[in-house]
N, C-alpha and C. Protein backbone atom coordinates (compact mmCIF):
# COMPACT_ATOMS: atom_id res chain seq x y z
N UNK A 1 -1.88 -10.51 7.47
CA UNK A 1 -2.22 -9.15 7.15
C UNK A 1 -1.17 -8.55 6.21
N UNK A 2 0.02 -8.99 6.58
CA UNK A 2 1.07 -8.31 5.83
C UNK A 2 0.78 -8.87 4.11
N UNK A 3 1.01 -10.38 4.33
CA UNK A 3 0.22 -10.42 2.66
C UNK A 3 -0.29 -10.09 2.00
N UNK A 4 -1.97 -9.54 2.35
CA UNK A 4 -3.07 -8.76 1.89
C UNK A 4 -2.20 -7.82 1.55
N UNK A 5 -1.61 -6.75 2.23
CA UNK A 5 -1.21 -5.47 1.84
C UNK A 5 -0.64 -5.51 0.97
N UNK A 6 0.82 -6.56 0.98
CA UNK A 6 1.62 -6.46 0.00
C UNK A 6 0.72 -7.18 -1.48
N UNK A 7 0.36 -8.20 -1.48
CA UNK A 7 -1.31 -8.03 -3.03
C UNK A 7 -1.53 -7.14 -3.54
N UNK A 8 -2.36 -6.12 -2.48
CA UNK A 8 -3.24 -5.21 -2.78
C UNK A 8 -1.75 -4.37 -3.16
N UNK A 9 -1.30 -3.66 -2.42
CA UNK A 9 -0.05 -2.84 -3.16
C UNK A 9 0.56 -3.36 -5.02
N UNK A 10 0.78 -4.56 -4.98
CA UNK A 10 0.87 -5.24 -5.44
C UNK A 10 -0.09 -5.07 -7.31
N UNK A 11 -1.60 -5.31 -6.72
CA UNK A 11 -2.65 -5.50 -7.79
C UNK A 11 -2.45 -4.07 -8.21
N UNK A 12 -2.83 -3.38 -7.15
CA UNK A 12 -3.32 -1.30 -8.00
C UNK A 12 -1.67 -0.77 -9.12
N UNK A 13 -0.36 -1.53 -8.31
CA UNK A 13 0.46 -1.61 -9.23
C UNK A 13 0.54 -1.45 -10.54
N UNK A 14 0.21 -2.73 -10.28
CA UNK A 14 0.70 -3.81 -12.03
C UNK A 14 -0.64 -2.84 -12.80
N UNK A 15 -1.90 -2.59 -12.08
CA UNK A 15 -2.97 -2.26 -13.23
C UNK A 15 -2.27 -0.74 -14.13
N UNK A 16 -1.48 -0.14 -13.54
CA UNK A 16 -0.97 1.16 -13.83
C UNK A 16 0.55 1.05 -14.10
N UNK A 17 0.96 2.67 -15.05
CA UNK A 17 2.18 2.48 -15.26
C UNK A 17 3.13 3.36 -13.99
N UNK A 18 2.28 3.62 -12.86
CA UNK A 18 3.27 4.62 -12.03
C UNK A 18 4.23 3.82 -10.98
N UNK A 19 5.67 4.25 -11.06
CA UNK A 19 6.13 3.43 -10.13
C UNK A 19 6.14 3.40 -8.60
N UNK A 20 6.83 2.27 -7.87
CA UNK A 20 6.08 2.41 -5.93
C UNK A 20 6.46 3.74 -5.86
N UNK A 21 7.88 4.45 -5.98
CA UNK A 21 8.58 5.55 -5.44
C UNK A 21 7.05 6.89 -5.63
N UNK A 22 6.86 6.60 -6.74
CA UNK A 22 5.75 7.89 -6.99
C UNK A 22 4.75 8.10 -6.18
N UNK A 23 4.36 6.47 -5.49
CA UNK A 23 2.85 6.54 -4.94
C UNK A 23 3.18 6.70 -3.89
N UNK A 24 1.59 7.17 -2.90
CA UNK A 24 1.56 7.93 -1.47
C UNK A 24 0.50 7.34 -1.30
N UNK A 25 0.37 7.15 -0.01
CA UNK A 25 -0.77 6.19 0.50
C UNK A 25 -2.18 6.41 0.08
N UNK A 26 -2.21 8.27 0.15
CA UNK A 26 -3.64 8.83 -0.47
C UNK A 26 -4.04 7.99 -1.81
N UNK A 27 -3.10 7.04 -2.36
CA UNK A 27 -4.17 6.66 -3.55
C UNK A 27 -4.42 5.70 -3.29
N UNK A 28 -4.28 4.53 -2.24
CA UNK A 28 -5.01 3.54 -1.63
C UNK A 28 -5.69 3.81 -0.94
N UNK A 29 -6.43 4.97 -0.45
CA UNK A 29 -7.44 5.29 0.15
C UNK A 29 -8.80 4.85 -0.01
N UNK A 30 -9.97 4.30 0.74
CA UNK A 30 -11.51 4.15 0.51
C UNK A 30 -11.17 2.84 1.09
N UNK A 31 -12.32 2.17 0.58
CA UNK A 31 -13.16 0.83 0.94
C UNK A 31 -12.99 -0.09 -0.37
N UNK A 32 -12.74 -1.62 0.15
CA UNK A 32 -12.54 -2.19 -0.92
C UNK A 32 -13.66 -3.15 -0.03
N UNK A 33 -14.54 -4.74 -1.11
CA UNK A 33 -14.99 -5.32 -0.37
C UNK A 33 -15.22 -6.52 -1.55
N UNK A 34 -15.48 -7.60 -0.72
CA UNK A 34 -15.68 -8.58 -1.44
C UNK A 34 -16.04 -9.88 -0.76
N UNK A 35 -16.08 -11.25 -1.25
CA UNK A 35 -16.67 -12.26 -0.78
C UNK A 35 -15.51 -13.36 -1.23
N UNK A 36 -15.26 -14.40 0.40
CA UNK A 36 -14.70 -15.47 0.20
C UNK A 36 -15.26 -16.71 0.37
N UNK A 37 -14.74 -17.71 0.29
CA UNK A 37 -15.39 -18.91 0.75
C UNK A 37 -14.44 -19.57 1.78
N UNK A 38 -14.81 -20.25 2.64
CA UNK A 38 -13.75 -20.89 3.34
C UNK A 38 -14.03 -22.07 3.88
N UNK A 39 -13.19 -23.06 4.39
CA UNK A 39 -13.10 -25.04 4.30
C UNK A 39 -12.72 -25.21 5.40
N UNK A 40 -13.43 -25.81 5.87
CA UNK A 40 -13.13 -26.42 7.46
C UNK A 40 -13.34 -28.11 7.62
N UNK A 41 -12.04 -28.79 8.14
CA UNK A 41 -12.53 -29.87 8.06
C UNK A 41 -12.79 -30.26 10.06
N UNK A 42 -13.13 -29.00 10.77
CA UNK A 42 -13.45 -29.65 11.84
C UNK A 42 -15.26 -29.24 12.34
N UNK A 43 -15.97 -28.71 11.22
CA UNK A 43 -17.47 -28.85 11.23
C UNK A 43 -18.14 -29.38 9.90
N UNK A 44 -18.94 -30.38 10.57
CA UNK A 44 -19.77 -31.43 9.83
C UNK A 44 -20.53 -30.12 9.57
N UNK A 45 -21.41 -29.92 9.79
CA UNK A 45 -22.28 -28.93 9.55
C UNK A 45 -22.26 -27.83 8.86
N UNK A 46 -20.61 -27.36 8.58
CA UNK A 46 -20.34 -25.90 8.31
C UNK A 46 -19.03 -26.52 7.27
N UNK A 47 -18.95 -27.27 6.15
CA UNK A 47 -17.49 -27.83 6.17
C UNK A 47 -17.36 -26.73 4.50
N UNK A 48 -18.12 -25.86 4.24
CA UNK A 48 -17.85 -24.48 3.14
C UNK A 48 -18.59 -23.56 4.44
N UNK A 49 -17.72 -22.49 4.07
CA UNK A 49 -18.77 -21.27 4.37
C UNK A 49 -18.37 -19.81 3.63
N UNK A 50 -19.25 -19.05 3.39
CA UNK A 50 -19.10 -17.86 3.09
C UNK A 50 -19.08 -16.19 3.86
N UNK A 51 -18.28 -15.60 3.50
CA UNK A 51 -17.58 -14.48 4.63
C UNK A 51 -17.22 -13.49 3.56
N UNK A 52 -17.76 -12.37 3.99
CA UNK A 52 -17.85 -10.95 2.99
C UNK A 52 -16.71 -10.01 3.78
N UNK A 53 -15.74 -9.73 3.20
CA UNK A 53 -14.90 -9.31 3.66
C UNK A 53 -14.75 -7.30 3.06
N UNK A 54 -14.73 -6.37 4.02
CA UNK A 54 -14.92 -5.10 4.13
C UNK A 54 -12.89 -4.76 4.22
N UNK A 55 -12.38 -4.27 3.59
CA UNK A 55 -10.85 -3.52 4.14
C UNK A 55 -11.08 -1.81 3.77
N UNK A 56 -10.95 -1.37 5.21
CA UNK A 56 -10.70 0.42 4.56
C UNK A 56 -9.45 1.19 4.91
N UNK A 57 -8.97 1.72 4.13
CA UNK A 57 -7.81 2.67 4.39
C UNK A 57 -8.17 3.99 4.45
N UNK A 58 -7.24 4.64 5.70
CA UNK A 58 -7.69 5.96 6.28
C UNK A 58 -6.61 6.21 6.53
N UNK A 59 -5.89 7.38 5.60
CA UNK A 59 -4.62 8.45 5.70
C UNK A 59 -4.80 9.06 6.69
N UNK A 60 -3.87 9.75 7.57
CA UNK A 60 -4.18 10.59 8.86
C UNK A 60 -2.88 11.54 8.42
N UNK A 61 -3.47 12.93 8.81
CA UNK A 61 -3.10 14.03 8.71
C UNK A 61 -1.46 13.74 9.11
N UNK A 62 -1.11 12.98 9.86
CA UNK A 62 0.67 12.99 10.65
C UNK A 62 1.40 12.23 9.44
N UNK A 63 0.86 11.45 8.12
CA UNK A 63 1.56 10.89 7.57
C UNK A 63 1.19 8.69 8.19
N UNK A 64 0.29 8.96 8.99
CA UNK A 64 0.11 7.79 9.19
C UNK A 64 -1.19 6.93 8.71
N UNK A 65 -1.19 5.60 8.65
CA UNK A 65 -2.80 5.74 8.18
C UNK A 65 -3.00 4.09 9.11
N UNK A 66 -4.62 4.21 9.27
CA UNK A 66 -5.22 2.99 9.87
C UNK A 66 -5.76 2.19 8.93
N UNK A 67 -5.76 0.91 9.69
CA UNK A 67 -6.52 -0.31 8.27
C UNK A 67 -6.92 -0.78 9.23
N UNK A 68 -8.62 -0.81 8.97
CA UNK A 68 -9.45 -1.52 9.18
C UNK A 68 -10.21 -3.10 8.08
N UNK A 69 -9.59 -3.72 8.82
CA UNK A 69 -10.44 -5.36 8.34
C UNK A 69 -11.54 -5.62 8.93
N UNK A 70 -12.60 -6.18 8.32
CA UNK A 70 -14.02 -6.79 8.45
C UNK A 70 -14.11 -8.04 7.59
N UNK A 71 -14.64 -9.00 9.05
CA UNK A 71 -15.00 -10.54 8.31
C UNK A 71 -16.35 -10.52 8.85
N UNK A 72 -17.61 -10.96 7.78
CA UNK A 72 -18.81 -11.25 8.79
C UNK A 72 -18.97 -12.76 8.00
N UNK A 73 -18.74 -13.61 9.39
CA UNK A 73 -18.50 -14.76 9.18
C UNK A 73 -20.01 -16.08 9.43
N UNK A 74 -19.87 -16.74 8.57
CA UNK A 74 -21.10 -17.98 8.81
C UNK A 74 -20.90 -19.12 8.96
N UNK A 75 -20.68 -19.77 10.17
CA UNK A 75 -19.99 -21.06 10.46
C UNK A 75 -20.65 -21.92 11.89
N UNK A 76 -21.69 -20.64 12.26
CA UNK A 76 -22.31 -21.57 13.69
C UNK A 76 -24.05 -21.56 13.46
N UNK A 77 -24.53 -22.13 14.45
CA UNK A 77 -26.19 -22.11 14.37
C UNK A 77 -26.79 -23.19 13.47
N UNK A 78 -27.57 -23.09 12.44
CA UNK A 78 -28.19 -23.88 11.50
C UNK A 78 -27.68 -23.72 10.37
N UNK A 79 -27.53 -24.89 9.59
CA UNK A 79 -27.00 -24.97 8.36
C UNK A 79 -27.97 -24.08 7.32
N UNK A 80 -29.31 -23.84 7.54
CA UNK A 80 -30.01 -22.96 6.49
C UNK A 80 -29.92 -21.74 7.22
N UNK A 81 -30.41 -21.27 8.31
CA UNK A 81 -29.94 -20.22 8.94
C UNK A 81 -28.34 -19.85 9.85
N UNK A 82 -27.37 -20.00 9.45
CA UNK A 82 -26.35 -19.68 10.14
C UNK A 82 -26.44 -18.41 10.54
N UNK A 83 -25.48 -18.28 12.20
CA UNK A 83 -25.67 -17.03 12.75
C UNK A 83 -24.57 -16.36 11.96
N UNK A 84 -24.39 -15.12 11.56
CA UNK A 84 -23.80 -14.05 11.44
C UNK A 84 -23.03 -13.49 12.50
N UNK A 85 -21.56 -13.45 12.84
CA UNK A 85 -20.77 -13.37 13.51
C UNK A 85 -19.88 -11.83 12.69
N UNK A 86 -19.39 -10.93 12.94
CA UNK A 86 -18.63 -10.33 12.71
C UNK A 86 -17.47 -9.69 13.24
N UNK A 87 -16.31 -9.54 12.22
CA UNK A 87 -15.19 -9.95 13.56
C UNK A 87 -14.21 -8.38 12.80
N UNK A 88 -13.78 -7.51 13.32
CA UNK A 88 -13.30 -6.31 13.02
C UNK A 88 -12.06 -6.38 13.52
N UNK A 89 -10.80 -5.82 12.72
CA UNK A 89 -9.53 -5.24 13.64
C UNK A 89 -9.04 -4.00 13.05
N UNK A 90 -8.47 -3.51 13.68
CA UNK A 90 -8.13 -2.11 13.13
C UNK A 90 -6.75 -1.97 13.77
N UNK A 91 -5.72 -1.26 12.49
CA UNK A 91 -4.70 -1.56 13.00
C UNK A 91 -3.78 0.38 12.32
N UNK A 92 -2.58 0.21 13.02
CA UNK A 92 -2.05 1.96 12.80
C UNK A 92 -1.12 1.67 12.41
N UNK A 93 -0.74 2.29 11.50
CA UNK A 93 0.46 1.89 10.61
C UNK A 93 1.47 3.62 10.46
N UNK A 94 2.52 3.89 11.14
CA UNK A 94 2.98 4.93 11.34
C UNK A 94 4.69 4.91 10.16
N UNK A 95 4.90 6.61 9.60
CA UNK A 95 5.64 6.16 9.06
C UNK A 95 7.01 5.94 9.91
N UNK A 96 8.35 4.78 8.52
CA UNK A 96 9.15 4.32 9.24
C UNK A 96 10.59 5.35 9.03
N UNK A 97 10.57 6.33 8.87
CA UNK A 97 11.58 7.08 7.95
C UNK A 97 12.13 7.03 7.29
N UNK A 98 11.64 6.02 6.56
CA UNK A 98 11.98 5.40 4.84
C UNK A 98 10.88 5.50 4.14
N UNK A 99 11.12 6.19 2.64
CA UNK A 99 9.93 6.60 2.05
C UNK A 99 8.83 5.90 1.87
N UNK A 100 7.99 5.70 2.04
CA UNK A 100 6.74 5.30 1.41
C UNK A 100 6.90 3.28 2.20
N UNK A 101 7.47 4.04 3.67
CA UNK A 101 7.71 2.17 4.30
C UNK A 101 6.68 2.47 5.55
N UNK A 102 5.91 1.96 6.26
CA UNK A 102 5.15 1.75 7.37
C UNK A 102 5.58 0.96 8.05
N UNK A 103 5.40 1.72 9.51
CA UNK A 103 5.45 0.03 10.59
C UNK A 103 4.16 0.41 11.73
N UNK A 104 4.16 -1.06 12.14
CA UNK A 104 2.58 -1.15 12.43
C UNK A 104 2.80 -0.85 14.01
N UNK A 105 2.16 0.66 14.64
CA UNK A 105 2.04 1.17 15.73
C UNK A 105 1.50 0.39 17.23
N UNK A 106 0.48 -0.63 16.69
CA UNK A 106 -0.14 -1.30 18.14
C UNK A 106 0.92 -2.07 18.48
């Protein structure tokens, strides 16, 4: 998880000229989403699969904000019909009294 963040912090970066010190969480705010593929070498049946991945960021009024991850995953059932599994975590990220640093509340 920590990876993702630091990427994504990372990507909205580099696309712009503002530096970290300037930014505040409000501009990573919304829904980002997209599609992976993933390799398993312990199902014959399932040895690619594809998984649409949902991340949202939600600022909270105290200075803290939640991240929610979404995987809806395809790896069991029938190879033309696989079941649809979806797997959610949600996590609180409070600040650390260092500017613009988080630590993760659960």
């Amino acid at each position: 998880m920590k990876r993702f963040l630091v990427g994504l912090v990372t990507s909205i970066l580099a696309a712009g000229t503002v530096s970290a010190a300037d930014v505040k969480i409000g501009a990573f705010k919304g829904q980002w989403e997209g599609n992976a593929v993933s390799e398993s070498t312990t199902s014959v049946s399932f040895p690619l699969t594809s998984r649409d991945i949902n991340v949202e960021i939600r600022p909270q009024s105290d200075g803290s904000f939640v991240l929610t991850w979404r995987t809806l995953q395809r790896q069991t059932g029938a190879p033309g019909t696989p079941d649809e599994v979806l797997k959610e975590t949600t996590r609180t990220f409070v600040p650390s009294g260092e500017k613009n640093v988080w630590h993760g509340a659960d």
